[in-house]
C-alpha atoms as a PDB file:
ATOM      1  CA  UNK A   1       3.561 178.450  68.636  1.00  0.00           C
ATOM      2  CA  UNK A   2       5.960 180.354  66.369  1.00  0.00           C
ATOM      3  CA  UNK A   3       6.790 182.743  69.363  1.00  0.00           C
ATOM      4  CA  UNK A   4       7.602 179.760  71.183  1.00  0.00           C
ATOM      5  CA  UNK A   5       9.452 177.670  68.975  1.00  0.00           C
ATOM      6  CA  UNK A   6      11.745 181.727  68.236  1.00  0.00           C
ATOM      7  CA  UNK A   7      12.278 181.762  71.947  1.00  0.00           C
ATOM      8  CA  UNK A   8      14.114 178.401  72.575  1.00  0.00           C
ATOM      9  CA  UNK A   9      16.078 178.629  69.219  1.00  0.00           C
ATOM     10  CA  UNK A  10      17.468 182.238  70.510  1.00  0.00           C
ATOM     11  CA  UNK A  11      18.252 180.431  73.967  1.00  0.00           C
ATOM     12  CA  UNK A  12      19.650 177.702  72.531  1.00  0.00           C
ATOM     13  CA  UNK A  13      22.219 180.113  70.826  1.00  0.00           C
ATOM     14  CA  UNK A  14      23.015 182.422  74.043  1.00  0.00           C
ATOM     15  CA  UNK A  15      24.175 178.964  75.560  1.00  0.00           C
ATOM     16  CA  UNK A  16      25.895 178.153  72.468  1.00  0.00           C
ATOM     17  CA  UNK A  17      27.719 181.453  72.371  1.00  0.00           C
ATOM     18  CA  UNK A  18      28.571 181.091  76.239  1.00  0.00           C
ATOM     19  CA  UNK A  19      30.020 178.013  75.905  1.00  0.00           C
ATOM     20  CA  UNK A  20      32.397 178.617  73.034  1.00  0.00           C
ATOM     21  CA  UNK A  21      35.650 180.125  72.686  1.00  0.00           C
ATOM     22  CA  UNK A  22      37.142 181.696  69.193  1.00  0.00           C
ATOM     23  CA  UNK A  23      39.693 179.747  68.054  1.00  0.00           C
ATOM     24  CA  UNK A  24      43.429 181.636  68.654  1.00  0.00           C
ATOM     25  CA  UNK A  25      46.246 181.973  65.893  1.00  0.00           C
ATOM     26  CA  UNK A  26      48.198 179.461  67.261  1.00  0.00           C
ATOM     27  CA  UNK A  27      45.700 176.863  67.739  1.00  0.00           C
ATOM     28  CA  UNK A  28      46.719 173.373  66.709  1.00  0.00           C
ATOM     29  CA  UNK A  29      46.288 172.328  62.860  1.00  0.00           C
ATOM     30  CA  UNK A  30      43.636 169.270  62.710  1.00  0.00           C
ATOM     31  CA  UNK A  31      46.610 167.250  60.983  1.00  0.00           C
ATOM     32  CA  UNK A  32      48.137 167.485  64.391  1.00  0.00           C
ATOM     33  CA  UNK A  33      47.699 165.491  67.302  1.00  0.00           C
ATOM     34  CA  UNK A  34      49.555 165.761  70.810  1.00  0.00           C
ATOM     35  CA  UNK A  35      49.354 163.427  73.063  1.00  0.00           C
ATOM     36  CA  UNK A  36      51.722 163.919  76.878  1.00  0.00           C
ATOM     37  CA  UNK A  37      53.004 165.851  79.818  1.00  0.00           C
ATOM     38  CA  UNK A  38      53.888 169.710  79.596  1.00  0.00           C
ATOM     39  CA  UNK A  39      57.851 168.780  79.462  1.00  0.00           C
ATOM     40  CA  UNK A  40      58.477 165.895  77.335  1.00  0.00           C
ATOM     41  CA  UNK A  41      55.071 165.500  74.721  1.00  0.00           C
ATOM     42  CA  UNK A  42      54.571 163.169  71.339  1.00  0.00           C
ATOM     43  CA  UNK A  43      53.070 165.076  68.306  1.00  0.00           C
ATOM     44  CA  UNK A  44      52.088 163.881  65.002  1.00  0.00           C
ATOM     45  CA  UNK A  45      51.846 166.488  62.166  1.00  0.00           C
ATOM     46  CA  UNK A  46      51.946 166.730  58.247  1.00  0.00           C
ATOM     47  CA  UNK A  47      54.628 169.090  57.257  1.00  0.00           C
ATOM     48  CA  UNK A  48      54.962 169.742  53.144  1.00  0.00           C
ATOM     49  CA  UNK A  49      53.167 167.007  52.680  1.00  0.00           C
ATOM     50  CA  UNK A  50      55.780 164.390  54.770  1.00  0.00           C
ATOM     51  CA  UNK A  51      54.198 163.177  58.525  1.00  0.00           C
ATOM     52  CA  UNK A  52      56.816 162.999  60.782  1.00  0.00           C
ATOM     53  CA  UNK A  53      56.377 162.275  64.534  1.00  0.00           C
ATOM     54  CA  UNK A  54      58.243 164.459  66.781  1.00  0.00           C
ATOM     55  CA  UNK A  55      58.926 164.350  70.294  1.00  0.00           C
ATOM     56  CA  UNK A  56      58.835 167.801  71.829  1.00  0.00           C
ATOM     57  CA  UNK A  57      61.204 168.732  75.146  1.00  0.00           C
ATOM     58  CA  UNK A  58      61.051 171.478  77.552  1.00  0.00           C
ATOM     59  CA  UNK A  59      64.342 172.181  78.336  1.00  0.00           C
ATOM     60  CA  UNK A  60      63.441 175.164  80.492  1.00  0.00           C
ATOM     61  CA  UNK A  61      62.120 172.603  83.094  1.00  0.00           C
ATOM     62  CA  UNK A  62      65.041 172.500  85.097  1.00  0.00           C
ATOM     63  CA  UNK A  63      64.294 169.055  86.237  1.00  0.00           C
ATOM     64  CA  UNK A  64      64.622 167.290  82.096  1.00  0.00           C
ATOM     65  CA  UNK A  65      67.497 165.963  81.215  1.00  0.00           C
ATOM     66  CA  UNK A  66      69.134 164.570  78.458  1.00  0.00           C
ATOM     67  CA  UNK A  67      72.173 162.273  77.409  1.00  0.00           C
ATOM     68  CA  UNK A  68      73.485 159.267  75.415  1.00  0.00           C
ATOM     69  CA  UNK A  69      73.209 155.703  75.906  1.00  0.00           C
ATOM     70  CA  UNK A  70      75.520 153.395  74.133  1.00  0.00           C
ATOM     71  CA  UNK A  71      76.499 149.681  73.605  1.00  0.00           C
ATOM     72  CA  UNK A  72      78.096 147.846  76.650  1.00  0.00           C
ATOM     73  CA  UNK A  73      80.912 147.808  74.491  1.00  0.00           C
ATOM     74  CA  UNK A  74      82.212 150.334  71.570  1.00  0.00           C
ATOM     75  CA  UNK A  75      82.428 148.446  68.649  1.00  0.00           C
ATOM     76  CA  UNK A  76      79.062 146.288  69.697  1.00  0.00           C
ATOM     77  CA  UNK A  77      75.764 146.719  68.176  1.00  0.00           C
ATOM     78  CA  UNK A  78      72.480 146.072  70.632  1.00  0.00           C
ATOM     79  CA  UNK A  79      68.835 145.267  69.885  1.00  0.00           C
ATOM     80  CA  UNK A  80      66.483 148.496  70.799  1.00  0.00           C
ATOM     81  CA  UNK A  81      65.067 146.965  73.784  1.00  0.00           C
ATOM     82  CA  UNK A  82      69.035 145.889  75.484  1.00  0.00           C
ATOM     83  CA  UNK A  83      69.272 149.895  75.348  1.00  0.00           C
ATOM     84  CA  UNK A  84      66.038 150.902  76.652  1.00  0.00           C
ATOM     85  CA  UNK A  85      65.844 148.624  79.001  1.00  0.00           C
ATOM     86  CA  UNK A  86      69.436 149.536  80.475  1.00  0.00           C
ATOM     87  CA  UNK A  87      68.440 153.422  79.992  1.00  0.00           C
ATOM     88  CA  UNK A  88      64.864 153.524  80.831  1.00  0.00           C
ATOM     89  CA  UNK A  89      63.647 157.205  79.304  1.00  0.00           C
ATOM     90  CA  UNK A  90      60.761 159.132  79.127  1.00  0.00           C
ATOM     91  CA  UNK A  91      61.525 159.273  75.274  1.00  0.00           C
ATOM     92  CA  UNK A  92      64.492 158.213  72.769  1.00  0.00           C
ATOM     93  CA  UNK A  93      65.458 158.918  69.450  1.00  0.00           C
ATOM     94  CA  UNK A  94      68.214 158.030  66.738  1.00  0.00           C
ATOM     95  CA  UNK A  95      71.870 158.901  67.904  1.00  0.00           C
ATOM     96  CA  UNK A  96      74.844 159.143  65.318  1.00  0.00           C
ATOM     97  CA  UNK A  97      76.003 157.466  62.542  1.00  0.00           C
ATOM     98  CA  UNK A  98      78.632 154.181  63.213  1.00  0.00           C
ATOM     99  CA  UNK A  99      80.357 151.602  60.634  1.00  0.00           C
ATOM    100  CA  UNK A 100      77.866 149.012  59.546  1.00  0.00           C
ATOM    101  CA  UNK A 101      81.588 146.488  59.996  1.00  0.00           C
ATOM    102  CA  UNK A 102      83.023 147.900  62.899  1.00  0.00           C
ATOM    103  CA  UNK A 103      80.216 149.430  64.642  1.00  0.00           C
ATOM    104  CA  UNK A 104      82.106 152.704  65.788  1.00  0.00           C
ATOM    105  CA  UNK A 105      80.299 155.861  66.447  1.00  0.00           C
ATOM    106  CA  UNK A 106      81.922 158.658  64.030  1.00  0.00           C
ATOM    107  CA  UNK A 107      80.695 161.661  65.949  1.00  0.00           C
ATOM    108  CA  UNK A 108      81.586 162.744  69.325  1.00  0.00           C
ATOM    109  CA  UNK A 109      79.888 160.947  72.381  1.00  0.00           C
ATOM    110  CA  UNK A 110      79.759 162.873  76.200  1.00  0.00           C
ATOM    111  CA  UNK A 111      77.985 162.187  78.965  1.00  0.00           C
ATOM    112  CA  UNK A 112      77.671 163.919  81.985  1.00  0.00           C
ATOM    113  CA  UNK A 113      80.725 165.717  81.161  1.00  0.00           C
ATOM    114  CA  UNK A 114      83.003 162.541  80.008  1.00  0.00           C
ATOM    115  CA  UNK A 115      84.042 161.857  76.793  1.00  0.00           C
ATOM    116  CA  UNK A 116      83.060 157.975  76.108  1.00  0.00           C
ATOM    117  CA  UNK A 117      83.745 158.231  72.757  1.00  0.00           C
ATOM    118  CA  UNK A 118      86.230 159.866  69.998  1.00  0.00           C
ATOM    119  CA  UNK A 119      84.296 160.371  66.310  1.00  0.00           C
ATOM    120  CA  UNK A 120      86.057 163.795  64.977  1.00  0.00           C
ATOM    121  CA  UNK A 121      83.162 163.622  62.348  1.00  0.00           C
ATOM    122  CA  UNK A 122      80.716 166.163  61.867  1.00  0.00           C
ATOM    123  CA  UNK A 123      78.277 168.635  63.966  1.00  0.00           C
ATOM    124  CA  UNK A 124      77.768 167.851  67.804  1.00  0.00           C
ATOM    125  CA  UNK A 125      74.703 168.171  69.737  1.00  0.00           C
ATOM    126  CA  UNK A 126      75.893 169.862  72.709  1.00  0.00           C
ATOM    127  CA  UNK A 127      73.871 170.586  76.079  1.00  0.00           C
ATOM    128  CA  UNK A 128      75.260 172.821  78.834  1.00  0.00           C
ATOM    129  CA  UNK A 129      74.273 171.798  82.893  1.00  0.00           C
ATOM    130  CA  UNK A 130      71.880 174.447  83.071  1.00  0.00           C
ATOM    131  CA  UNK A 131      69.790 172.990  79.741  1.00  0.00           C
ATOM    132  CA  UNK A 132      71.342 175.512  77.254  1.00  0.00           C
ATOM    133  CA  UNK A 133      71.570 174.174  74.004  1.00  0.00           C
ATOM    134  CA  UNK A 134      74.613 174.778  71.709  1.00  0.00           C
ATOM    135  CA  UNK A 135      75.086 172.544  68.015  1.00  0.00           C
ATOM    136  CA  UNK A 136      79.050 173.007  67.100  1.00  0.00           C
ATOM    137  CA  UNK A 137      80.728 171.883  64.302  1.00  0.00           C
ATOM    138  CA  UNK A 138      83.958 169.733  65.264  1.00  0.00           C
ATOM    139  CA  UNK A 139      86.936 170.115  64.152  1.00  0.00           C
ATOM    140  CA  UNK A 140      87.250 167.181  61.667  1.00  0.00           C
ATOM    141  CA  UNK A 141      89.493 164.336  63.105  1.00  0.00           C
ATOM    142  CA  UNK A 142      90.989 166.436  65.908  1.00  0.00           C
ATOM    143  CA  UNK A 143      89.156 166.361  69.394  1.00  0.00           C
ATOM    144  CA  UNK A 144      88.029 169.083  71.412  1.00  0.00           C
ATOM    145  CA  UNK A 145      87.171 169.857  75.152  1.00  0.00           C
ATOM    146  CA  UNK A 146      83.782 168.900  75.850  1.00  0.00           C
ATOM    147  CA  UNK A 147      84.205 169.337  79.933  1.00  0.00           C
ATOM    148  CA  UNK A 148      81.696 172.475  79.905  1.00  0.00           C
ATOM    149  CA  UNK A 149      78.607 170.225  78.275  1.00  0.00           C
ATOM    150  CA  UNK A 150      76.765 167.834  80.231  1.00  0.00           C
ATOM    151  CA  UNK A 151      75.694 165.847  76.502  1.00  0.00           C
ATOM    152  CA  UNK A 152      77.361 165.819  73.441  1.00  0.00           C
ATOM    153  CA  UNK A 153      76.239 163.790  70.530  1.00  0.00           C
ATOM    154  CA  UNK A 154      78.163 164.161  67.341  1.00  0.00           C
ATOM    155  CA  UNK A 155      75.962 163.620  64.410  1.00  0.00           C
ATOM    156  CA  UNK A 156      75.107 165.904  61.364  1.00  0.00           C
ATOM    157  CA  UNK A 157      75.331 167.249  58.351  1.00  0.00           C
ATOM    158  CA  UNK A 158      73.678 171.033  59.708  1.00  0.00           C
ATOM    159  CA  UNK A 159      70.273 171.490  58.980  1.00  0.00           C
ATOM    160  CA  UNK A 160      69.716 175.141  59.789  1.00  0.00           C
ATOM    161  CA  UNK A 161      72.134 178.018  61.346  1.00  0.00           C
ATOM    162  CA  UNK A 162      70.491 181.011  63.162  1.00  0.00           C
ATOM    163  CA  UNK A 163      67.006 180.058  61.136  1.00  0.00           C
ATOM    164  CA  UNK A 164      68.702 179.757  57.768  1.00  0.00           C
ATOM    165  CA  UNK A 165      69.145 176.529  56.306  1.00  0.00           C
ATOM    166  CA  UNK A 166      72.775 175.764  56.049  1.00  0.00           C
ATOM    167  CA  UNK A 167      73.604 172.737  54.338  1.00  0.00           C
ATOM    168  CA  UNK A 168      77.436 171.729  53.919  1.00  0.00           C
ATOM    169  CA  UNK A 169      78.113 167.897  54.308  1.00  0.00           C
ATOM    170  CA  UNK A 170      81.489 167.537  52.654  1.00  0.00           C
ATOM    171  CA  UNK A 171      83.038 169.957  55.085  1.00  0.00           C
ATOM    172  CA  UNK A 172      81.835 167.829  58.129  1.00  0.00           C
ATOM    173  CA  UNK A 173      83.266 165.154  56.998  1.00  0.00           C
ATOM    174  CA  UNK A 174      80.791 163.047  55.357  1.00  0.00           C
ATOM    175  CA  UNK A 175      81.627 161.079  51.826  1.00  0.00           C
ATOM    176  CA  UNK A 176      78.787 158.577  51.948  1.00  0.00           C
ATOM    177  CA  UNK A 177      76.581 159.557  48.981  1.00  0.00           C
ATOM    178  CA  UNK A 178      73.742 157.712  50.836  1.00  0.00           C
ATOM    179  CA  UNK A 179      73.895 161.143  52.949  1.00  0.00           C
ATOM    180  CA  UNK A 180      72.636 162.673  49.595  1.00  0.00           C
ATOM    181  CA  UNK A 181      70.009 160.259  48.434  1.00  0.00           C
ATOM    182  CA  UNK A 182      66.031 160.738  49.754  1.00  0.00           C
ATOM    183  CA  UNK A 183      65.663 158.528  52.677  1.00  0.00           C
ATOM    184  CA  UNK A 184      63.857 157.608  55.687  1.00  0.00           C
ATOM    185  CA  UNK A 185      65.425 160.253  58.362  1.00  0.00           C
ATOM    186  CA  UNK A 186      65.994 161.837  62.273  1.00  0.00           C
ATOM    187  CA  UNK A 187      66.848 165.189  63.343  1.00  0.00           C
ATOM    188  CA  UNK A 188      67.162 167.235  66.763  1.00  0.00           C
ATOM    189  CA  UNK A 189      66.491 170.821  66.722  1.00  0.00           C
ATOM    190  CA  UNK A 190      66.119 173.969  69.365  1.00  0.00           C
ATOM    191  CA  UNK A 191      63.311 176.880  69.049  1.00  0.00           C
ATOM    192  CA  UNK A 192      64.036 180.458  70.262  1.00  0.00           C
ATOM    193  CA  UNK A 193      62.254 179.161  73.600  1.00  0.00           C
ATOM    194  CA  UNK A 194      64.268 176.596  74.258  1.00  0.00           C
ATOM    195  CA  UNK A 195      62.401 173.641  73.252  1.00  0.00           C
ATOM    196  CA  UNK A 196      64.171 171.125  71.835  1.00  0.00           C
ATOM    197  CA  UNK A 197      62.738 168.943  68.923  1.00  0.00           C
ATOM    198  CA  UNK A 198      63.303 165.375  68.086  1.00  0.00           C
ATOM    199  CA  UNK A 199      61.955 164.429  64.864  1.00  0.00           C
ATOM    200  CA  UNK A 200      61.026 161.508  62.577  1.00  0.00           C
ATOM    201  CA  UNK A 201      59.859 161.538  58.952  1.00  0.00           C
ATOM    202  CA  UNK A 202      57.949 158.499  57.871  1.00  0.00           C
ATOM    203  CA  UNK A 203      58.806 158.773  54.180  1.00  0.00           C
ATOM    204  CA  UNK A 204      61.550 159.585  52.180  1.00  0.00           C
ATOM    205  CA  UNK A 205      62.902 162.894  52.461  1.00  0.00           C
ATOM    206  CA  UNK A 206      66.013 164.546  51.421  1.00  0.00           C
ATOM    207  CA  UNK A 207      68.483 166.728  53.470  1.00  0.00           C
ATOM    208  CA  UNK A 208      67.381 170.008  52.725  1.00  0.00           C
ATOM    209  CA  UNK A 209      63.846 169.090  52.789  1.00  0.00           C
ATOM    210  CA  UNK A 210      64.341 168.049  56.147  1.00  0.00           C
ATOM    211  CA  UNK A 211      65.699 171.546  56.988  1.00  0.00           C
ATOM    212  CA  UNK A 212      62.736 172.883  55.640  1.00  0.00           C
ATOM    213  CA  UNK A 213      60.630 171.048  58.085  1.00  0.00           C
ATOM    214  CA  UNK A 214      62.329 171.571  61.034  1.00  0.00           C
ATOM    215  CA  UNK A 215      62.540 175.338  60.295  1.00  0.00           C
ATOM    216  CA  UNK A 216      58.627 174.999  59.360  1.00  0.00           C
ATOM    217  CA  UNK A 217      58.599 173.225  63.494  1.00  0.00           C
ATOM    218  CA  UNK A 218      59.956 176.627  64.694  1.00  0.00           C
ATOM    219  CA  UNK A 219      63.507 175.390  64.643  1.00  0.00           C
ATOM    220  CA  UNK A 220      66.620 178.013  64.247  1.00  0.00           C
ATOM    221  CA  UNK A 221      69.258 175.379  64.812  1.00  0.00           C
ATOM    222  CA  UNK A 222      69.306 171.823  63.705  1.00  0.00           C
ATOM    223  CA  UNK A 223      71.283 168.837  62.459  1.00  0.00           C
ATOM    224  CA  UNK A 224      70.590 165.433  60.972  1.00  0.00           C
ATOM    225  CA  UNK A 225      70.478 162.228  63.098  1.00  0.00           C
ATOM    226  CA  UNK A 226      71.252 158.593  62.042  1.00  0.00           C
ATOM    227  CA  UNK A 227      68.345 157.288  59.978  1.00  0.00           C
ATOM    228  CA  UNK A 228      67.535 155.091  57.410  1.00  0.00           C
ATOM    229  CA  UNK A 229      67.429 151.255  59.251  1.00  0.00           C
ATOM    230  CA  UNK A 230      68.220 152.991  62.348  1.00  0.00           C
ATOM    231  CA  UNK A 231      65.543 155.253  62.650  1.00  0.00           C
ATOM    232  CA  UNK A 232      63.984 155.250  65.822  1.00  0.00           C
ATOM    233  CA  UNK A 233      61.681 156.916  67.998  1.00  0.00           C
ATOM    234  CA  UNK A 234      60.693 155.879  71.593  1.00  0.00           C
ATOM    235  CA  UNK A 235      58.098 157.517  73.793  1.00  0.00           C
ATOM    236  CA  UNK A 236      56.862 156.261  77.372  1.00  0.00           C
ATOM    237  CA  UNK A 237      57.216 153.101  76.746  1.00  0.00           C
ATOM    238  CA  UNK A 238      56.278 152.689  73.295  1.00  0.00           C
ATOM    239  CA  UNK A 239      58.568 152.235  70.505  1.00  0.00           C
ATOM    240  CA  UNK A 240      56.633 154.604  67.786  1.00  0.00           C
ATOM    241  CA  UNK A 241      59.172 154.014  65.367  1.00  0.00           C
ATOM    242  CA  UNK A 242      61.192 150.515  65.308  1.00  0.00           C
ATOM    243  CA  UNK A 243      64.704 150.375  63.480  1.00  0.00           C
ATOM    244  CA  UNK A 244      65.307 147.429  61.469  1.00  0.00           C
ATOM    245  CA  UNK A 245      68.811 147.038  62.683  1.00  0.00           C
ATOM    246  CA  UNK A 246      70.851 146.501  65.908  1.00  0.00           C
ATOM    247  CA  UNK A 247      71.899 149.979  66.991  1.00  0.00           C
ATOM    248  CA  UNK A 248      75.076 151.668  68.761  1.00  0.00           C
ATOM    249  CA  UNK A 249      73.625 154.611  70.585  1.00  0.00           C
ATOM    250  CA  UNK A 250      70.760 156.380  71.446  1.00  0.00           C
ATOM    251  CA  UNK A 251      69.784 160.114  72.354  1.00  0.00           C
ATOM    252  CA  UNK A 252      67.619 159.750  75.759  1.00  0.00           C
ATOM    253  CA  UNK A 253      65.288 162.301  77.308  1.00  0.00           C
ATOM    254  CA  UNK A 254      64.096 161.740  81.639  1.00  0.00           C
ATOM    255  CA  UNK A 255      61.454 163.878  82.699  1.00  0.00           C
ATOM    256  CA  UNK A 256      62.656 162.846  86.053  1.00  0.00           C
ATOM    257  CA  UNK A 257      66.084 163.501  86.865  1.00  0.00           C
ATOM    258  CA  UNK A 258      66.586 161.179  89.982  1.00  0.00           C
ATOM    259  CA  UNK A 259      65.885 158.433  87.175  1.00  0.00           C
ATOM    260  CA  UNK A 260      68.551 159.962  85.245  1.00  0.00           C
ATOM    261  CA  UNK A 261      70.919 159.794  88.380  1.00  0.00           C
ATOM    262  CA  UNK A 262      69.655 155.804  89.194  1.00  0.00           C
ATOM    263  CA  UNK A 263      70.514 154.924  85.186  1.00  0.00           C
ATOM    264  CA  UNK A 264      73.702 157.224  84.325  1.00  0.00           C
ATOM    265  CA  UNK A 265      76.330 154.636  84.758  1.00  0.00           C
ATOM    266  CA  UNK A 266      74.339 152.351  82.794  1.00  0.00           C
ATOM    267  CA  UNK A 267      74.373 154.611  80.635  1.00  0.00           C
ATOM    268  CA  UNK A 268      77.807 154.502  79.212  1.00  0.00           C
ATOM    269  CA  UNK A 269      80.170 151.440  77.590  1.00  0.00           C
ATOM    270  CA  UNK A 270      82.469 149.454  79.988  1.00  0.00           C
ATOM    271  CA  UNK A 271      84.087 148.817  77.221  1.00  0.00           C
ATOM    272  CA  UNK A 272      85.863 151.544  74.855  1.00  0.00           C
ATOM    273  CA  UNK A 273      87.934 152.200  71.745  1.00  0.00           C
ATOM    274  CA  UNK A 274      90.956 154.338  72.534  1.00  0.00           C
ATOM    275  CA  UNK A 275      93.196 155.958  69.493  1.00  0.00           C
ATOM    276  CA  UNK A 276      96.728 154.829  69.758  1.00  0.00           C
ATOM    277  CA  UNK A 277      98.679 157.499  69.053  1.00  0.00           C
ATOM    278  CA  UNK A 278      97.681 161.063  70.733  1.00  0.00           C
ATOM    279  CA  UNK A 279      99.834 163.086  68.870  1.00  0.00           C
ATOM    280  CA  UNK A 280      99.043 162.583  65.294  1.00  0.00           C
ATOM    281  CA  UNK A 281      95.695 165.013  64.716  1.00  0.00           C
ATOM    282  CA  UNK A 282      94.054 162.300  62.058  1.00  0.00           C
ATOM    283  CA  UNK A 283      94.817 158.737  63.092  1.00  0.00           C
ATOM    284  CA  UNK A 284      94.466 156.301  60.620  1.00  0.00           C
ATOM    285  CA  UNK A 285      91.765 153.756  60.911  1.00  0.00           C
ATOM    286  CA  UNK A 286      93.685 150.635  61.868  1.00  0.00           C
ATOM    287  CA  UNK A 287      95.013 152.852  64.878  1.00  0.00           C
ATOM    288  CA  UNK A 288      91.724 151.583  67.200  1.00  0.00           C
ATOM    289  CA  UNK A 289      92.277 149.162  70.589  1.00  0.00           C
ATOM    290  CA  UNK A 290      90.031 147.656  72.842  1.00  0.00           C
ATOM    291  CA  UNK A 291      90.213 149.154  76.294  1.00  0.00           C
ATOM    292  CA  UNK A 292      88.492 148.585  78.925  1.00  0.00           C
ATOM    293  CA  UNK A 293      87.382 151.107  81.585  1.00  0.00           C
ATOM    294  CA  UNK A 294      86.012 151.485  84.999  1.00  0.00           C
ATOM    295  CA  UNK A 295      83.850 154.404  86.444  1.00  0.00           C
ATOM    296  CA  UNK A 296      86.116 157.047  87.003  1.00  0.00           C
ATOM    297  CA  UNK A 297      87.856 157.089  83.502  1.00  0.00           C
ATOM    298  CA  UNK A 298      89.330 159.966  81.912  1.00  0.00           C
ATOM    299  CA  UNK A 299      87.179 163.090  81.581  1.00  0.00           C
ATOM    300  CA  UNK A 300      86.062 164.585  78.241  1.00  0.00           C
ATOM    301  CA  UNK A 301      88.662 166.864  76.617  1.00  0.00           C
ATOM    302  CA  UNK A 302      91.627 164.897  77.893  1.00  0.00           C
ATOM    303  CA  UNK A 303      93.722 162.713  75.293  1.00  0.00           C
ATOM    304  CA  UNK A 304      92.604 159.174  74.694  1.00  0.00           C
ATOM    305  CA  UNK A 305      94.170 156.119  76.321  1.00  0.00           C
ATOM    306  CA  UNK A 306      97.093 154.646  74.574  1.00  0.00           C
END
């Protein structure tokens, strides 16, 4: 009987033994969960003690692409769904900052290779046709030619340079000491491998603790979204994050390009704030006008309508 009962106990172990594989190095921590397709996912980790929600994005898939949707109008504020129903993503986060009175962007909005909107405020989010990612600081209050980038979303401070952190706010141009203060906040990042990270934090965090977890995420390159009120996150269609406020802009991700194609004049504002004057390099803020503009309107890198 003890023979026996020996017998099926050591059987029962060759199965186990079959059946189960070692664990590797980079196998994923119980505190995260990933839930998605092998280009555009939705994970949900603990990093140094904050849980943040990030959105992860294959950018060496060819077929992904990113942009910027905004407000019908510059100057206009829309609810969450207004944009994501005129945009329709696989996933959405948080664009830049804009003027709780006015509404204007301050960074630097392109898409498809148009310039939609003049910010001259901080570091720009910047993706090439061929899903290259590049995260440039602009030249405070003087534009720049944004023709070779398909995207570019001007938001900041910098997070992390080259896999340092590298924090520097007052040179970008931001004065707000809410920038400063802990706070509920976004932030986009790249890896070595190209995979771009869109991140949450659902407590408050300061900047350069947020550095420290995107560089903990495998980031080398990051900068700060908007956040506080406006944080959002969006993935196939669920809003996992909801802002408490109307919002300006959003940073959009298709898994699909030919919906990217069907959406991308939706995409941008029929109506747009021009500077007046195109030769002084920092207009003043009174020097804004309503314009409004058609399809083909002036391409990014060209001076702004009078």
């Amino acid at each position: 009987m003890r023979l026996w009962i020996l017998c099926v106990g050591l059987m029962c172990s060759l199965v186990y033994q079959t059946h189960w594989e070692a664990p590797s190095a980079h196998a994923t921590p119980p505190l995260k969960k990933s839930v998605g397709g092998n280009s555009v996912s939705l994970g949900y980790r603990v990093v140094g003690g904050v849980p943040v929600q990030v959105v992860y994005v294959d950018l060496n898939n060819p077929k992904v692409r990113l942009s910027a949707v905004t407000a019908q109008q510059i100057g206009k504020s829309e609810s969450i769904w207004e944009l994501l129903a005129r945009s329709q993503p696989t996933a959405a986060i948080t664009g830049t900052y804009f003027c709780a009175t006015s509404k204007i962007p301050v960074g630097d909005i392109v898409i498809e290779g148009e310039r939609v909107h003049f910010g001259g405020v901080g570091t720009s989010l910047c993706i090439t046709y061929d899903n290259q990612v590049r995260f440039i600081r602009q030249p405070l209050h003087r534009q720049r030619d944004w023709s070779n980038y398909r995207l570019v979303m001007g938001a900041g401070p910098r997070l992390l340079k080259d896999g340092r952190i590298s924090l520097y706010p007052q040179g970008e141009g931001f004065r707000d000491r809410r920038v400063y203060a802990p706070g509920i906040r976004t932030a986009v990042g790249v890896t070595a491998q190209n995979k771009l990270i869109l991140l949450a934090t659902q407590k408050p965090t300061t900047l350069r603790t947020l550095a420290r977890i995107m560089k903990r995420l495998g980031a080398t390159d990051a900068i700060a979204l908007d956040g506080g009120g406006s944080t959002t996150l969006y993935y196939r269609r669920k809003v996992v994050t909801l802002p408490k406020r109307k919002l300006t802009n959003l940073l959009v991700v298709y898994e699909d390009p030919t919906v990217y194609e069907e959406r991308l004049a939706r995409l941008k504002p029929t109506v747009r704030y021009a500077r007046y004057s195109a030769v002084s390099p920092r207009p003043s803020r009174e020097s804004f006008s309503a314009v409004r503009v058609g399809v083909h309107s002036r391409p990014a890198g060209s001076s702004p309508s009078r």
